[in-house]
PDB file of N, CA and C in Angstrom:
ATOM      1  N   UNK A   1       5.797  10.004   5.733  1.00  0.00           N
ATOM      2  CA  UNK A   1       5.918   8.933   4.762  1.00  0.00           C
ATOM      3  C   UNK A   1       4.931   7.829   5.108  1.00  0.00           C
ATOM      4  N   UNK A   2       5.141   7.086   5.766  1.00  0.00           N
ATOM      5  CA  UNK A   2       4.372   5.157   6.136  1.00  0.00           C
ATOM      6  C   UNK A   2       3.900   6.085   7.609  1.00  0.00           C
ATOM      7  N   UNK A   3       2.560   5.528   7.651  1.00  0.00           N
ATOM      8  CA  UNK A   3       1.930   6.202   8.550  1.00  0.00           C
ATOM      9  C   UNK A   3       2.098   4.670   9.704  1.00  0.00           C
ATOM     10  N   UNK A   4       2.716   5.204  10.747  1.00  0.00           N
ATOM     11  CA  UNK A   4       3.028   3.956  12.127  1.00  0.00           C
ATOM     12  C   UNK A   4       2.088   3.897  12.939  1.00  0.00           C
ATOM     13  N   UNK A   5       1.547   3.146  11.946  1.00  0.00           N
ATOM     14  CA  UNK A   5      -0.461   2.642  12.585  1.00  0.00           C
ATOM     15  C   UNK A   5      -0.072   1.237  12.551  1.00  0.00           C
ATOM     16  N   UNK A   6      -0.701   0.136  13.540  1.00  0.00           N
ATOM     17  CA  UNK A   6      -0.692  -1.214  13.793  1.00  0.00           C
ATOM     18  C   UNK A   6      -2.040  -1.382  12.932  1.00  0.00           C
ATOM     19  N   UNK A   7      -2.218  -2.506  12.118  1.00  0.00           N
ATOM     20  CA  UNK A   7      -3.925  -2.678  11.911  1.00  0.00           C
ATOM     21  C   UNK A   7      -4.049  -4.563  12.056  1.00  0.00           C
ATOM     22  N   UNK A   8      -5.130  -4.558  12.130  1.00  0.00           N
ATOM     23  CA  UNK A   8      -4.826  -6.021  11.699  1.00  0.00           C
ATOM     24  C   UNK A   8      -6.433  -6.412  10.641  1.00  0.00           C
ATOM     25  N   UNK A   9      -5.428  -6.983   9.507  1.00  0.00           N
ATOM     26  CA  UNK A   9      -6.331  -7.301   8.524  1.00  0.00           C
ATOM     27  C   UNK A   9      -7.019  -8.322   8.582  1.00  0.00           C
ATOM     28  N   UNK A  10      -8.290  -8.593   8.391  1.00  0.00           N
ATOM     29  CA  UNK A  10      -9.367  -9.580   8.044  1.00  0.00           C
ATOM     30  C   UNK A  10      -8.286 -11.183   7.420  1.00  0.00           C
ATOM     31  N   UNK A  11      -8.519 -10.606   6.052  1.00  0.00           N
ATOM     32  CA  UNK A  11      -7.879 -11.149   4.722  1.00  0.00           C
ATOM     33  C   UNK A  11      -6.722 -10.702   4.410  1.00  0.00           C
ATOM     34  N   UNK A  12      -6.542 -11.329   3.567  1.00  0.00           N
ATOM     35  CA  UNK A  12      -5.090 -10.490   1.947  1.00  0.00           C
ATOM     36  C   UNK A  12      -6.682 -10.719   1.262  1.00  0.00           C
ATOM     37  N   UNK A  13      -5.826  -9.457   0.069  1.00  0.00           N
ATOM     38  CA  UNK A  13      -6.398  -9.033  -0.682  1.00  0.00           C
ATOM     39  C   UNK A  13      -6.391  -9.940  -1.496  1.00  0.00           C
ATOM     40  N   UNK A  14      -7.691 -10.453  -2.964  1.00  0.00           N
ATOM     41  CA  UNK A  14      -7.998 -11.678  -3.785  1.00  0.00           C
ATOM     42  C   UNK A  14      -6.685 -11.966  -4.370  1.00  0.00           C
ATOM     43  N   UNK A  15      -5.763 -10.936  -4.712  1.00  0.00           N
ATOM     44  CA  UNK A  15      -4.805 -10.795  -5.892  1.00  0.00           C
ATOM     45  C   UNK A  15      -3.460 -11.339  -5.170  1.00  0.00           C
ATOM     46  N   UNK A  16      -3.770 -11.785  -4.016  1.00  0.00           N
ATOM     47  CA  UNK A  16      -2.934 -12.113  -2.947  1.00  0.00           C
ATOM     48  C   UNK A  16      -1.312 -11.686  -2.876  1.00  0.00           C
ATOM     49  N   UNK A  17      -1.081 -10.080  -3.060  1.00  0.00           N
ATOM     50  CA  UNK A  17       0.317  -9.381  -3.040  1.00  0.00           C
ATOM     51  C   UNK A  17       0.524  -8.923  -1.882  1.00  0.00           C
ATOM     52  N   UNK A  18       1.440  -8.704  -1.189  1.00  0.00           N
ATOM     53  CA  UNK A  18       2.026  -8.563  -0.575  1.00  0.00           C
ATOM     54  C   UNK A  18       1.611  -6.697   0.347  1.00  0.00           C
ATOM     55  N   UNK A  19       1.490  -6.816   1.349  1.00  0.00           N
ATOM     56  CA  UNK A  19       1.156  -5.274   2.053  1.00  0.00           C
ATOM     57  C   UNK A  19       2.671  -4.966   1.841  1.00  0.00           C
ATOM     58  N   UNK A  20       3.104  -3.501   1.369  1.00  0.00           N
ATOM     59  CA  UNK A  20       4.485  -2.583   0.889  1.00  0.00           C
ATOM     60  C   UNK A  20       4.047  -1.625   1.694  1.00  0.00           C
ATOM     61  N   UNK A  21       3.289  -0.610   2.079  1.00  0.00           N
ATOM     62  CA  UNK A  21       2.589   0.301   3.237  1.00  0.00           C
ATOM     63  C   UNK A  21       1.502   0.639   3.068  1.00  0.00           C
ATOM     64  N   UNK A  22       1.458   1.577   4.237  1.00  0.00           N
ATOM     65  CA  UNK A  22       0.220   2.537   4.520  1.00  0.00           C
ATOM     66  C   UNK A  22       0.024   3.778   4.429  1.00  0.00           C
ATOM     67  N   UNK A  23      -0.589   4.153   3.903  1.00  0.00           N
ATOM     68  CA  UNK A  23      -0.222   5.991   3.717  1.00  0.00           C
ATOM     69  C   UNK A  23      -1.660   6.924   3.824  1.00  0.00           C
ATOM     70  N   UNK A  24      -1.937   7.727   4.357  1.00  0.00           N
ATOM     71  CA  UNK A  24      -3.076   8.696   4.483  1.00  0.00           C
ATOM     72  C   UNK A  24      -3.368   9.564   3.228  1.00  0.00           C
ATOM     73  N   UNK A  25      -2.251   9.420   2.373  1.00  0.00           N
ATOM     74  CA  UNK A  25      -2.236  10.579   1.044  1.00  0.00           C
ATOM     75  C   UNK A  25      -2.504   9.326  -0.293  1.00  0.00           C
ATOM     76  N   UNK A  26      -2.976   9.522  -0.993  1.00  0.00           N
ATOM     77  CA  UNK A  26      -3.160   8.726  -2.667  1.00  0.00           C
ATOM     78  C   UNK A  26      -1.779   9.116  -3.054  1.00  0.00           C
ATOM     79  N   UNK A  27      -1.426  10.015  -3.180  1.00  0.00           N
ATOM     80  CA  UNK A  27      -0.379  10.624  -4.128  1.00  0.00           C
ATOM     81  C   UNK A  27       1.118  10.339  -3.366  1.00  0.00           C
ATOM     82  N   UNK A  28       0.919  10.147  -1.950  1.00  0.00           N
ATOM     83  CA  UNK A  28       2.050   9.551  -1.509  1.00  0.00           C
ATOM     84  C   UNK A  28       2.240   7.908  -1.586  1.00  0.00           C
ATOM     85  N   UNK A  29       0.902   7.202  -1.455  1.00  0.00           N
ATOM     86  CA  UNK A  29       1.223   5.931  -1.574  1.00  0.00           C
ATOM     87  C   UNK A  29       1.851   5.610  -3.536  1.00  0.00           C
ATOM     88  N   UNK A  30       0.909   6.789  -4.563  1.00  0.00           N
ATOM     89  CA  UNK A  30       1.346   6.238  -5.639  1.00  0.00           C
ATOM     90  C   UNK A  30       2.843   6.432  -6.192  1.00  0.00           C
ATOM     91  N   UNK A  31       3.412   7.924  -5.097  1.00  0.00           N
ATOM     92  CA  UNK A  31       5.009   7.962  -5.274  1.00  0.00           C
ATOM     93  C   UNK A  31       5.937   6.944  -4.596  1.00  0.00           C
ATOM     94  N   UNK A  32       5.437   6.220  -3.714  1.00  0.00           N
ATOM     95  CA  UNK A  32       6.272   5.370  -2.863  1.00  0.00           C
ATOM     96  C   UNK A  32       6.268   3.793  -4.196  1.00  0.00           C
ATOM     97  N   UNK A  33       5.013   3.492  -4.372  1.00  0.00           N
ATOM     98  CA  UNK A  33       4.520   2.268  -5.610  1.00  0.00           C
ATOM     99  C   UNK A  33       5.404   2.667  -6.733  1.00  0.00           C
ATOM    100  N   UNK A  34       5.334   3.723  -7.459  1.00  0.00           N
ATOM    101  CA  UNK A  34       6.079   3.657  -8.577  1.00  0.00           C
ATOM    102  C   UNK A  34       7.579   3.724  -8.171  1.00  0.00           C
ATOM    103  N   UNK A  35       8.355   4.234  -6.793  1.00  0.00           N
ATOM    104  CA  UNK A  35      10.119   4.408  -6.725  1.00  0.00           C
ATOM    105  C   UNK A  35      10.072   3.011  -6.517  1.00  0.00           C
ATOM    106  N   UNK A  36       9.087   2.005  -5.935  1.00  0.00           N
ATOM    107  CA  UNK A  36       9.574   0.382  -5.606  1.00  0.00           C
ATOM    108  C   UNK A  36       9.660  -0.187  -7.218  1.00  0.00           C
ATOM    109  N   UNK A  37       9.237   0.612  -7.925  1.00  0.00           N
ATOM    110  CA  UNK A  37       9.424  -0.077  -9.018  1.00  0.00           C
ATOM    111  C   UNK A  37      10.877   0.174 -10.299  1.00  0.00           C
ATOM    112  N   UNK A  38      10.953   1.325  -9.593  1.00  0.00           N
ATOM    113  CA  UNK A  38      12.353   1.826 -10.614  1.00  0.00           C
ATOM    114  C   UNK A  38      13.354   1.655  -9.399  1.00  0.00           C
ATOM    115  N   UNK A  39      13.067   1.064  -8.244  1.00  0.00           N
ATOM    116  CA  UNK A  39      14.603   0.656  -7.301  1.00  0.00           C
ATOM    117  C   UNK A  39      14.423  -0.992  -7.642  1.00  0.00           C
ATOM    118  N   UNK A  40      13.684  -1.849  -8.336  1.00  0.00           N
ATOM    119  CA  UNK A  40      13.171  -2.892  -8.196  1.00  0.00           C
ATOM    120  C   UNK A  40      12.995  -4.141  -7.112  1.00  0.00           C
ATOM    121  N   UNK A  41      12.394  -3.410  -6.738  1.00  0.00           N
ATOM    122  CA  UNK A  41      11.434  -4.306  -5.478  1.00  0.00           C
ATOM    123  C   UNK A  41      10.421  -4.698  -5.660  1.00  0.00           C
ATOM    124  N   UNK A  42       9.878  -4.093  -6.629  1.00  0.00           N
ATOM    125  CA  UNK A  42       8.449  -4.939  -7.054  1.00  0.00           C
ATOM    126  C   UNK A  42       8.052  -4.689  -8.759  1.00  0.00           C
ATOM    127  N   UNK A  43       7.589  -5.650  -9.320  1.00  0.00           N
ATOM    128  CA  UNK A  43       6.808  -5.308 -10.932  1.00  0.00           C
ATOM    129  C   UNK A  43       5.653  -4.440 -10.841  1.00  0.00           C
ATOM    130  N   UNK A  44       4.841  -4.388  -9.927  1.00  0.00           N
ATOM    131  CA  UNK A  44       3.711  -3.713 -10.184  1.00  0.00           C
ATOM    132  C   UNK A  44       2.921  -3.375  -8.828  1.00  0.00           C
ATOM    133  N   UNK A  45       2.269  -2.566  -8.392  1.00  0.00           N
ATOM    134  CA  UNK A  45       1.659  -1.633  -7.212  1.00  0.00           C
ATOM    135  C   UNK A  45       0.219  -1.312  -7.510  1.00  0.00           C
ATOM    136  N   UNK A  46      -0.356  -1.928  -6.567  1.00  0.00           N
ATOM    137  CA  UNK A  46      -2.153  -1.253  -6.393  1.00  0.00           C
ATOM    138  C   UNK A  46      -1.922  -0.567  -5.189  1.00  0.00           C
ATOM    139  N   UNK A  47      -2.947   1.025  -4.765  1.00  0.00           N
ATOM    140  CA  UNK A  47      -3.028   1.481  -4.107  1.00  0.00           C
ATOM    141  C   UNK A  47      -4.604   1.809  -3.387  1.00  0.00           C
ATOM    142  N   UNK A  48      -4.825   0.687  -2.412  1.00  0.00           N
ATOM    143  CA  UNK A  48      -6.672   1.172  -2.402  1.00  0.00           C
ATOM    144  C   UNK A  48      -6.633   1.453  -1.336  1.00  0.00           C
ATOM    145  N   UNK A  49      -7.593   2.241  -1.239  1.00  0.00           N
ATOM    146  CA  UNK A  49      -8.112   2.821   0.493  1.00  0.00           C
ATOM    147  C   UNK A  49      -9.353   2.147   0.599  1.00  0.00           C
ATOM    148  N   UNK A  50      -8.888   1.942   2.256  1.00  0.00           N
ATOM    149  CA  UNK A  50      -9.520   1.088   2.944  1.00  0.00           C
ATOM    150  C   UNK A  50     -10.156   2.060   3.916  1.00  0.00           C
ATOM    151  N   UNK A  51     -11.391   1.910   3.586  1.00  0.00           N
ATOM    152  CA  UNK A  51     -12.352   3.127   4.354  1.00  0.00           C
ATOM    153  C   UNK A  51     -12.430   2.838   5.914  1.00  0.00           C
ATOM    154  N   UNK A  52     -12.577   1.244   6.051  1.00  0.00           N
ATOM    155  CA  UNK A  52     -12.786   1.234   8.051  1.00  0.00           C
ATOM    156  C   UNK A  52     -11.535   1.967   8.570  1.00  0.00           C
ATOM    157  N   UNK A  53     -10.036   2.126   8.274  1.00  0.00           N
ATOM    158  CA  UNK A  53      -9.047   2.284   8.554  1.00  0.00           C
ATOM    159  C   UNK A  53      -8.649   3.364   8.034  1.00  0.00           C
ATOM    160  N   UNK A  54      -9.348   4.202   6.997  1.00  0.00           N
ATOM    161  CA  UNK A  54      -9.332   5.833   6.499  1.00  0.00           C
ATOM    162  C   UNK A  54      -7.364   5.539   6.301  1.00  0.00           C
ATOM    163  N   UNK A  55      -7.153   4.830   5.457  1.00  0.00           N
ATOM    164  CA  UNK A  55      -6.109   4.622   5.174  1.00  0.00           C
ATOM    165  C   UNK A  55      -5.777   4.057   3.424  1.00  0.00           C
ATOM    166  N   UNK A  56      -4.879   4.366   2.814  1.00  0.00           N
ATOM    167  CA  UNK A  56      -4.383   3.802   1.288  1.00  0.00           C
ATOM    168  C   UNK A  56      -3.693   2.604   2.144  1.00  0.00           C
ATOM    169  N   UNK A  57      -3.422   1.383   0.749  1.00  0.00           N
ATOM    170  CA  UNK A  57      -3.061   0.203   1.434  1.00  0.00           C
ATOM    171  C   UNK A  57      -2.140   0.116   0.135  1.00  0.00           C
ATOM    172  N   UNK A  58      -0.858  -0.014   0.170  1.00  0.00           N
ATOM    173  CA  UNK A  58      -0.326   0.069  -0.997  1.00  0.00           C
ATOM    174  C   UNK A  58       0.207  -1.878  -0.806  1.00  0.00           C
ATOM    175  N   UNK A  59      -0.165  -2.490  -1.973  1.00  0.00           N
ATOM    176  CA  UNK A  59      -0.115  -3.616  -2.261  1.00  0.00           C
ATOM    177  C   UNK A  59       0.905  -3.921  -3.243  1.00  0.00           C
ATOM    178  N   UNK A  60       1.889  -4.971  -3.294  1.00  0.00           N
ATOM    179  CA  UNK A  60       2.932  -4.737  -4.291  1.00  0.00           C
ATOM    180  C   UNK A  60       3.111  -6.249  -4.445  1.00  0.00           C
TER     181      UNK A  60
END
């Protein structure tokens, strides 16, 4: 599931939301983004990979 990697970020991202996890798969970070949204924990989920860290950054 959440890959138990420490990182430490530069920044937040411009859109300034909140880090929700980390995931090595696209398709796992976009299944984890859309269940936070039908358990409601969050309105809306970006999922970008972050190439220095070969990691998805799921933002919520």
């Amino acid at each position: 599931m959440v890959a138990g990697v420490s990182l430490t970020i530069g920044a937040a991202p411009a859109h300034a939301e909140r880090l929700a996890g980390v995931f090595r798969d696209h398709s796992e970070c976009e299944r984890i983004g859309a269940y936070g949204i039908t358990q409601g924990w969050w309105d809306d989920y970006s999922c970008q990979w972050e190439g220095r860290y070969r990691y998805y950054f799921l933002y919520a």
